[in-house]
C-alpha atoms as a PDB file:
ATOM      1  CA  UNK A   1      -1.733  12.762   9.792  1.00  0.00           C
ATOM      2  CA  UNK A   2       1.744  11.504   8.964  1.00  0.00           C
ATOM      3  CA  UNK A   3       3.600  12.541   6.200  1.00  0.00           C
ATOM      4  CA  UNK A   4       5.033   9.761   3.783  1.00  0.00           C
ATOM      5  CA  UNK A   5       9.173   9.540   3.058  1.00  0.00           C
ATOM      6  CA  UNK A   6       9.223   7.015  -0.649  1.00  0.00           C
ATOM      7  CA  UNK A   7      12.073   6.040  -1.234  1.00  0.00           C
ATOM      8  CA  UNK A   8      13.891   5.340  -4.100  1.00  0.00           C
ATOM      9  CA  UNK A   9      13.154   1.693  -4.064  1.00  0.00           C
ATOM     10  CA  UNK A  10       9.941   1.734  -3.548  1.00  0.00           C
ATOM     11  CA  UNK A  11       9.200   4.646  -6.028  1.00  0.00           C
ATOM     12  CA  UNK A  12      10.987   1.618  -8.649  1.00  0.00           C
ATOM     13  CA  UNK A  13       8.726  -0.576  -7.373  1.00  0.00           C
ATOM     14  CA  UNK A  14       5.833   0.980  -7.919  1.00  0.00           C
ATOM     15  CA  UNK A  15       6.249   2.397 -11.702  1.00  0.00           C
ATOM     16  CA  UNK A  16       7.231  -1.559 -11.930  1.00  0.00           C
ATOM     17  CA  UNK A  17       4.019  -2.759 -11.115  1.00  0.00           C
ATOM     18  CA  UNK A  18       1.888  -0.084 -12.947  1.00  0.00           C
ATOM     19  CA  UNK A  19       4.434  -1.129 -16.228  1.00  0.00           C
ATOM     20  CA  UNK A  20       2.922  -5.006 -15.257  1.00  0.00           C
ATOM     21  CA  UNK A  21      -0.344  -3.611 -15.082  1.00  0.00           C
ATOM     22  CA  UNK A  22      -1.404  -4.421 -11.585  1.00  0.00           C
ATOM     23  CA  UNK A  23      -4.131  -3.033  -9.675  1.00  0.00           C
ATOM     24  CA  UNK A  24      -2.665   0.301  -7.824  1.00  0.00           C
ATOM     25  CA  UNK A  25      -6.152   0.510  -5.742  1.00  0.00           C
ATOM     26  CA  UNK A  26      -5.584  -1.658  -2.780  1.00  0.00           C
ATOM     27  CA  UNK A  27      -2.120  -0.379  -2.086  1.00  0.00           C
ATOM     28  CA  UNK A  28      -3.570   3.504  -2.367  1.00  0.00           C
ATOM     29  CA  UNK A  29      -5.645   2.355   0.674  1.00  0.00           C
ATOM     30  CA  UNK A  30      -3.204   0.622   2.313  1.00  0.00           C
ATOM     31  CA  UNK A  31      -1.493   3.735   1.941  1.00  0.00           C
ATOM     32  CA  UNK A  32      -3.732   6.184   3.185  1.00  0.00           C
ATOM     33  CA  UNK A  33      -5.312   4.295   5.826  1.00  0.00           C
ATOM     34  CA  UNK A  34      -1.601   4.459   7.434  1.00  0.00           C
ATOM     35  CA  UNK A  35      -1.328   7.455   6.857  1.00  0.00           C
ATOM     36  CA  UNK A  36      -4.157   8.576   8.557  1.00  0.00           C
ATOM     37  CA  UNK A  37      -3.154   6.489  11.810  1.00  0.00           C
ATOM     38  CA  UNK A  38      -6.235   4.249  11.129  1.00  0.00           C
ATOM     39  CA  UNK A  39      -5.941   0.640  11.883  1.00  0.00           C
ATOM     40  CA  UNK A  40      -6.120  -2.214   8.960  1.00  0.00           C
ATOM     41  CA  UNK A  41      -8.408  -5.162   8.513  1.00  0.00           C
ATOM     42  CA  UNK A  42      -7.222  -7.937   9.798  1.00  0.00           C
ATOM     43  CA  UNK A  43      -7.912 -10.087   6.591  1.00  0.00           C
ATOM     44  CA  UNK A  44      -6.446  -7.392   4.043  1.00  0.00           C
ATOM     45  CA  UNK A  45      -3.802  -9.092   1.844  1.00  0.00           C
ATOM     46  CA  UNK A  46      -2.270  -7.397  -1.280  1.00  0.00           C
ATOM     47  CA  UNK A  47      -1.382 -10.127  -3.578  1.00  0.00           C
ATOM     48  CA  UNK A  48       0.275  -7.671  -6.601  1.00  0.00           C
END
């Protein structure tokens, strides 16, 4: 399993989003699922 590095712009980014009130779900899994080394769906799309 791979360990994740954030960065500071994309810790801004995200508290933006949750301050918009978007859906945080599909990026968790997005998230995890590279994490884990797993491959994605081919037909995934995050549209935040």
């Amino acid at each position: 399993m791979l360990s994740p590095i954030f960065e500071t712009r994309f810790k801004k980014d995200i508290k933006r989003l949750q301050k918009r009130g978007k859906d945080m779900d599909k990026l968790k899994i997005v998230i995890e699922r590279l994490l884990e080394n797993k491959p994605l769906e081919k037909n995934i799309r995050i549209m935040l």
